[in-house]
Protein backbone atom coordinates (compact mmCIF):
# COMPACT_ATOMS: atom_id res chain seq x y z
CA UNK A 1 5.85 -9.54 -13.08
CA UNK A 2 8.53 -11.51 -14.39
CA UNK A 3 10.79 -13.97 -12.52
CA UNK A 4 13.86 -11.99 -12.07
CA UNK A 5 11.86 -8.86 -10.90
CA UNK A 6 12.21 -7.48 -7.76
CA UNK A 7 9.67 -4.67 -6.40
CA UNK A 8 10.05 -2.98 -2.51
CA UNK A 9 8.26 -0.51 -0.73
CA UNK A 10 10.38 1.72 1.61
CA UNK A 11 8.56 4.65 3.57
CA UNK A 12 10.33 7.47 5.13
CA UNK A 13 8.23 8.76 8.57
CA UNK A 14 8.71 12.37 8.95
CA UNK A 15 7.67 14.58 11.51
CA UNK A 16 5.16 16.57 8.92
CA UNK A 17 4.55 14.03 6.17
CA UNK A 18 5.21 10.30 6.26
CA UNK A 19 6.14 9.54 2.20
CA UNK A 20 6.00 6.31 0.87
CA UNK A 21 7.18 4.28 -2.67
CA UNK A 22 6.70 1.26 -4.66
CA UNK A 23 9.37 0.67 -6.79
CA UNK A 24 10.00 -1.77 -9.22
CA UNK A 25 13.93 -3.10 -10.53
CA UNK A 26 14.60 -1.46 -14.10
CA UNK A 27 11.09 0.03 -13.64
CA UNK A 28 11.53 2.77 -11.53
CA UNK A 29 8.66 4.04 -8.82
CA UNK A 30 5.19 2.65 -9.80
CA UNK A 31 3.51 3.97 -6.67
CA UNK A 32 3.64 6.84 -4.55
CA UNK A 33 1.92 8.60 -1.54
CA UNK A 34 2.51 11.79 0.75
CA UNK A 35 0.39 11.49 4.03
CA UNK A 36 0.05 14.36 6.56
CA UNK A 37 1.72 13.48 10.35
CA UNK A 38 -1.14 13.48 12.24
CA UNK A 39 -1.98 10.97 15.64
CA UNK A 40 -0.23 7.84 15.34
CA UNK A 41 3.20 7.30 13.39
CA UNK A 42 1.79 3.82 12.43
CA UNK A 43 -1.74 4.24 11.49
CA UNK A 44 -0.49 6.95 8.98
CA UNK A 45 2.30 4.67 7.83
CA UNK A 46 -0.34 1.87 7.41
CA UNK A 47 -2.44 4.72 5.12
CA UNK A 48 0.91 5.93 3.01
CA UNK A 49 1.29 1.94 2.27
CA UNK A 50 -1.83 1.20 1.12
CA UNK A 51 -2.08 4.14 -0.73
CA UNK A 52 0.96 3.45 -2.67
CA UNK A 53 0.42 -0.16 -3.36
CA UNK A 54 -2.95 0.26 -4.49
CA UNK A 55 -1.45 3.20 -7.44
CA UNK A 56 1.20 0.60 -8.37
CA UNK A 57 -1.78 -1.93 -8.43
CA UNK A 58 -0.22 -4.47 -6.28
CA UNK A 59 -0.83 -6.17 -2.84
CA UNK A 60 2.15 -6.27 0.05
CA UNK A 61 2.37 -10.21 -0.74
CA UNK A 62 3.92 -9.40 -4.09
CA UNK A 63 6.63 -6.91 -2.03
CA UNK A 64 10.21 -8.61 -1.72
CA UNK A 65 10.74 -5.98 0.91
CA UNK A 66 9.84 -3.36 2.68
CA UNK A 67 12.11 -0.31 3.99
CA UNK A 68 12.44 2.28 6.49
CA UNK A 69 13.66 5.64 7.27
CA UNK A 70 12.89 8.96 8.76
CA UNK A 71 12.18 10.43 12.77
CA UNK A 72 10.23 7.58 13.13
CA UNK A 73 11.17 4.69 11.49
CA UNK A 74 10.44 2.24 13.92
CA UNK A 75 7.01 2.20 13.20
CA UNK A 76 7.21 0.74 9.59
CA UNK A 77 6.28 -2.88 10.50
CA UNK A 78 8.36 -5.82 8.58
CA UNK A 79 10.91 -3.31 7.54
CA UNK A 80 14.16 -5.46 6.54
CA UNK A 81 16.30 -2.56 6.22
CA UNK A 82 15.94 0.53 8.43
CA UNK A 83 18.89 3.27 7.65
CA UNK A 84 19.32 7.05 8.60
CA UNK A 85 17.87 9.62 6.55
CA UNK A 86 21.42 11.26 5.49
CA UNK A 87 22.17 7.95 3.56
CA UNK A 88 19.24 8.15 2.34
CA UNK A 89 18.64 11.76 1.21
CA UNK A 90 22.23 11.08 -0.45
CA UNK A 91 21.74 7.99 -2.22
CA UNK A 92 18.11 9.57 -3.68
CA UNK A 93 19.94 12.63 -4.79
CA UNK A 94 22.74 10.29 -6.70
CA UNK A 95 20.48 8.51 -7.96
CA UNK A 96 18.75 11.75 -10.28
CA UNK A 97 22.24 13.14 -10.14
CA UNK A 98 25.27 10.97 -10.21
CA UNK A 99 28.48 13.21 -9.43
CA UNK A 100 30.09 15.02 -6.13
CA UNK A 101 27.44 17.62 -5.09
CA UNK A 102 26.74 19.44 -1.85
CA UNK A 103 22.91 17.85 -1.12
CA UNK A 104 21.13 20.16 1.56
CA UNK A 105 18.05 17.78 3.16
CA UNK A 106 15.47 20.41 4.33
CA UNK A 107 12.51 18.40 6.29
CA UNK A 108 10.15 19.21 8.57
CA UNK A 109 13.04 18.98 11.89
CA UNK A 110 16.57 19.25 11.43
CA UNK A 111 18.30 20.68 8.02
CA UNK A 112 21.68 19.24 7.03
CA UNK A 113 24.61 19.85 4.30
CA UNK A 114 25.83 16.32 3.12
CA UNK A 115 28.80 16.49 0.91
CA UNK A 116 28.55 13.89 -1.25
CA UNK A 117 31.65 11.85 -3.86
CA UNK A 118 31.45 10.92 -6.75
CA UNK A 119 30.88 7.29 -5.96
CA UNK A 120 27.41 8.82 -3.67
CA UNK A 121 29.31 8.33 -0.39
CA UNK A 122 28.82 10.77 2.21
CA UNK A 123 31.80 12.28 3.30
CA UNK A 124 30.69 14.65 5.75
CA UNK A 125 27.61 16.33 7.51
CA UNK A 126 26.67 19.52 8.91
CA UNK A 127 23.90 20.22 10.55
CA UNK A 128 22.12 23.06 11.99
CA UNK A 129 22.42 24.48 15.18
CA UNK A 130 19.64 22.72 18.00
CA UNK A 131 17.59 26.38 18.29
CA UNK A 132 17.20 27.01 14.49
CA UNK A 133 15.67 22.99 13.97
CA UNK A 134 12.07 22.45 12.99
CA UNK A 135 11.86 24.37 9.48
CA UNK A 136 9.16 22.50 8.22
CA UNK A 137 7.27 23.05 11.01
CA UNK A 138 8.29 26.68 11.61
CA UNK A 139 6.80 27.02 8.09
CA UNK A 140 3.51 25.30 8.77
CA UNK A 141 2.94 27.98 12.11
CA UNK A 142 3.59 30.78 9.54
CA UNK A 143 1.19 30.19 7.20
CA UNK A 144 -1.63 29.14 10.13
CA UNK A 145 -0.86 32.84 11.28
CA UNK A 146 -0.88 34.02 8.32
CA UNK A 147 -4.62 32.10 7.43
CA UNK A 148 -3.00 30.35 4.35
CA UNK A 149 -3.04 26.72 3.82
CA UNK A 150 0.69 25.64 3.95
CA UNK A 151 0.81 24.93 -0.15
CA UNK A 152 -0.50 28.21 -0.67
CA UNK A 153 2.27 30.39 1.76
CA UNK A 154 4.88 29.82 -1.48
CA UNK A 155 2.12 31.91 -3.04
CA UNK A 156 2.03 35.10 -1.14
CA UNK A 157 5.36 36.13 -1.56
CA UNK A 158 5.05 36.28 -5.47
CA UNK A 159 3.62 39.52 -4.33
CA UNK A 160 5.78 40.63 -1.87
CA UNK A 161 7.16 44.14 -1.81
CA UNK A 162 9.77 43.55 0.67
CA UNK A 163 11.05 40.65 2.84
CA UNK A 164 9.93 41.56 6.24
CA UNK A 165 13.05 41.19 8.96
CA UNK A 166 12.59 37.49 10.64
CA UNK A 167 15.32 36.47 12.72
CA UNK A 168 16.92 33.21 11.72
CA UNK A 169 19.05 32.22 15.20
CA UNK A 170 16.16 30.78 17.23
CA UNK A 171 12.91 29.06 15.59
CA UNK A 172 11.21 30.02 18.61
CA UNK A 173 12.12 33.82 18.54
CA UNK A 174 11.34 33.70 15.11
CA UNK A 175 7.64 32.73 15.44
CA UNK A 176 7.45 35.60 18.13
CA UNK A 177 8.68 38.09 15.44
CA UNK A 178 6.42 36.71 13.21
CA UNK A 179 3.32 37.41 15.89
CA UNK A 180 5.03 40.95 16.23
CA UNK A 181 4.80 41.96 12.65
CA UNK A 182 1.08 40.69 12.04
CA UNK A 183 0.76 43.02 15.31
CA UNK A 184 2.11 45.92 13.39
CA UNK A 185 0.07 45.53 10.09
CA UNK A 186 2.34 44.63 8.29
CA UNK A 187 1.24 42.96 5.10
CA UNK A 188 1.14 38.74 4.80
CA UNK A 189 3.14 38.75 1.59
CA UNK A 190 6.34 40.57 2.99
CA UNK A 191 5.75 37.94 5.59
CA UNK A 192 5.57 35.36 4.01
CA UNK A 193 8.98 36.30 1.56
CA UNK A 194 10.53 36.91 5.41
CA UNK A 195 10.37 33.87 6.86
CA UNK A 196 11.59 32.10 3.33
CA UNK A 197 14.37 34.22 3.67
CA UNK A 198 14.69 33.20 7.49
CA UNK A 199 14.87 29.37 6.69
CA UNK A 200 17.36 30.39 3.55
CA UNK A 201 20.04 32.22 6.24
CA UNK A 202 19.54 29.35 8.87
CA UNK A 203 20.93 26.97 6.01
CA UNK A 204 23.94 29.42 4.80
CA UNK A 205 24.88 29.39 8.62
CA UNK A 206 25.56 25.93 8.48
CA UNK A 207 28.15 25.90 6.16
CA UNK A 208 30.19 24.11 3.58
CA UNK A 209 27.94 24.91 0.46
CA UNK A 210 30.28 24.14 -2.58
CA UNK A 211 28.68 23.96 -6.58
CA UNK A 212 26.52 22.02 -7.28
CA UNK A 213 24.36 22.29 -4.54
CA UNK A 214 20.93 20.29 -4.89
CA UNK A 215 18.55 19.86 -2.65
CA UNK A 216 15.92 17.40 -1.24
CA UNK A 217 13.11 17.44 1.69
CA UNK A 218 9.51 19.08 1.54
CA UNK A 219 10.36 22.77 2.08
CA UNK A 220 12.30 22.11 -1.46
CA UNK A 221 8.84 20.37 -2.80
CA UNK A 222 6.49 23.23 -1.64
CA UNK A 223 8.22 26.52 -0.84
CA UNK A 224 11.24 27.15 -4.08
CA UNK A 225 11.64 30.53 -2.70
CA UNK A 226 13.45 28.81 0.12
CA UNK A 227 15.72 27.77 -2.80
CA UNK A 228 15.91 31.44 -4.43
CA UNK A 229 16.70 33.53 -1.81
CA UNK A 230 19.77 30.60 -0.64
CA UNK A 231 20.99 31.21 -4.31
CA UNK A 232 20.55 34.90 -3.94
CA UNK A 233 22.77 34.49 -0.06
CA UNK A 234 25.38 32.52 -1.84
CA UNK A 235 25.90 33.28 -4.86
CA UNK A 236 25.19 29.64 -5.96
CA UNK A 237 23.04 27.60 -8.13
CA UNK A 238 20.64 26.06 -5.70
CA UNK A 239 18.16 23.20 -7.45
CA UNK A 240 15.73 21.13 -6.15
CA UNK A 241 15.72 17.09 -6.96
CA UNK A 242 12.92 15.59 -9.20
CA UNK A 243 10.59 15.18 -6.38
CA UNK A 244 12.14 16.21 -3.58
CA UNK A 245 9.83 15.18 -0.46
CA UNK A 246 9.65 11.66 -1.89
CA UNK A 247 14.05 11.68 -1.54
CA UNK A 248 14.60 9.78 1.39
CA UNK A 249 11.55 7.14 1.15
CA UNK A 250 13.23 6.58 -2.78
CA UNK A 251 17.34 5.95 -1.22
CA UNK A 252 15.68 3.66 1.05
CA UNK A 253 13.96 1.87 -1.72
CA UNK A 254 16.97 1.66 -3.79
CA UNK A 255 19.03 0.35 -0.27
CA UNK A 256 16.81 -3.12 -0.80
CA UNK A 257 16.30 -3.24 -4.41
């Protein structure tokens, strides 16, 4: 590395997947990792580091900083910076896409509608009401009932017929309804397409959706039809960031490099 280079590692602790980046000034991200939430917050945040330092081939000694962000931040040790995952998700969005956009954050918890300047301030948030929270994790219960792994529940409903009905109000009385229809018979596919749909009204609900409308967060990684049937709701043309789980952990890079 040269002398005026600067490389940080920010991670951003989730409540499904703890993400983490190595990123290099006028480089861009050398290293990355995704690590499933699982026991600990800080043993997996200890595996998400290492794993990204060792694909950008570097030891933490030659990191100038190290970042934080996410449900549980506090358990990135030595983090110099530690900021909320809305600046975050915002700044990573402006950073693929620099103009006044509506960025919708879909995690594993609690969804939000940033609107966002053209400078990549945040001038307002919206977020979902308390009993439709936990997406990503409504999600991962789906596809356990429905005896997919949670990468392959995107899958199903390429051969859906039709979206079965899933509530969106409650995430609880959606999982019940979900339990109910596998009670029926009816098929996983329409399922599956159902609760996509579910997650896709929970968002229009919130709000304040105004073109263009990008979006970040791991339901936008690993389940677009999320992302279809929102476009379908509103009439708008709902894209995903270039890597959209790795969003927040790459605005918290970028707030220290």
């Amino acid at each position: 590395m040269t002398e005026a280079s600067r490389v940080v590692a920010a991670v951003d602790v989730g409540t499904e997947c703890v993400k983490a980046v190595v990123m290099e000034k006028g480089v861009g991200i050398r290293g990355r990792s995704i690590v499933p939430t699982r026991g600990y917050f800080q043993h997996r945040v200890e595996e998400a580091m290492d794993q990204a330092l060792d694909e950008a081939g570097i030891g933490r000694a030659d990191l100038d900083a190290i970042a934080a962000t996410g449900f549980a931040a506090n358990s990135v040790p030595d983090a110099v910076s530690v900021t909320g995952e809305t600046a975050c998700h915002a700044l990573g969005a402006f950073h693929h896409h620099p103009h006044a956009m509506s960025v919708i954050d879909i995690g594993g918890s609690d969804p939000k509608v940033l609107h966002v300047d053209e400078n990549g301030n945040v001038l307002n948030t919206r977020l979902v009401r308390r009993c439709a929270i936990g997406i990503g994790t409504f999600l991962m219960f789906t596809a356990r009932h429905l005896d997919v792994h949670p990468t392959k529940l995107q899958e199903l409903t390429a051969d859906a017929e039709t979206a079965a009905p899933i509530g969106s109000y409650c995430s609880v009385f959606s999982e019940v309804e979900i339990l109910e229809q596998l009670r029926d018979g009816r098929n996983r596919e329409d399922i599956a397409l159902g609760t996509m749909k579910s997650v896709a009204e929970r968002i229009y609900e919130i709000g304040g959706l105004r073109d263009p409308v990008l979006v970040t967060g791991g339901v936008a990684e690993y389940f677009p039809a999320v992302l279809k049937s929102l476009s379908e709701i509103t009439g708008l043309n709902v894209e995903a960031v270039p890597e959209p789980i790795m969003t927040g952990a790459l605005g918290a890079a970028l707030k220290v490099l």
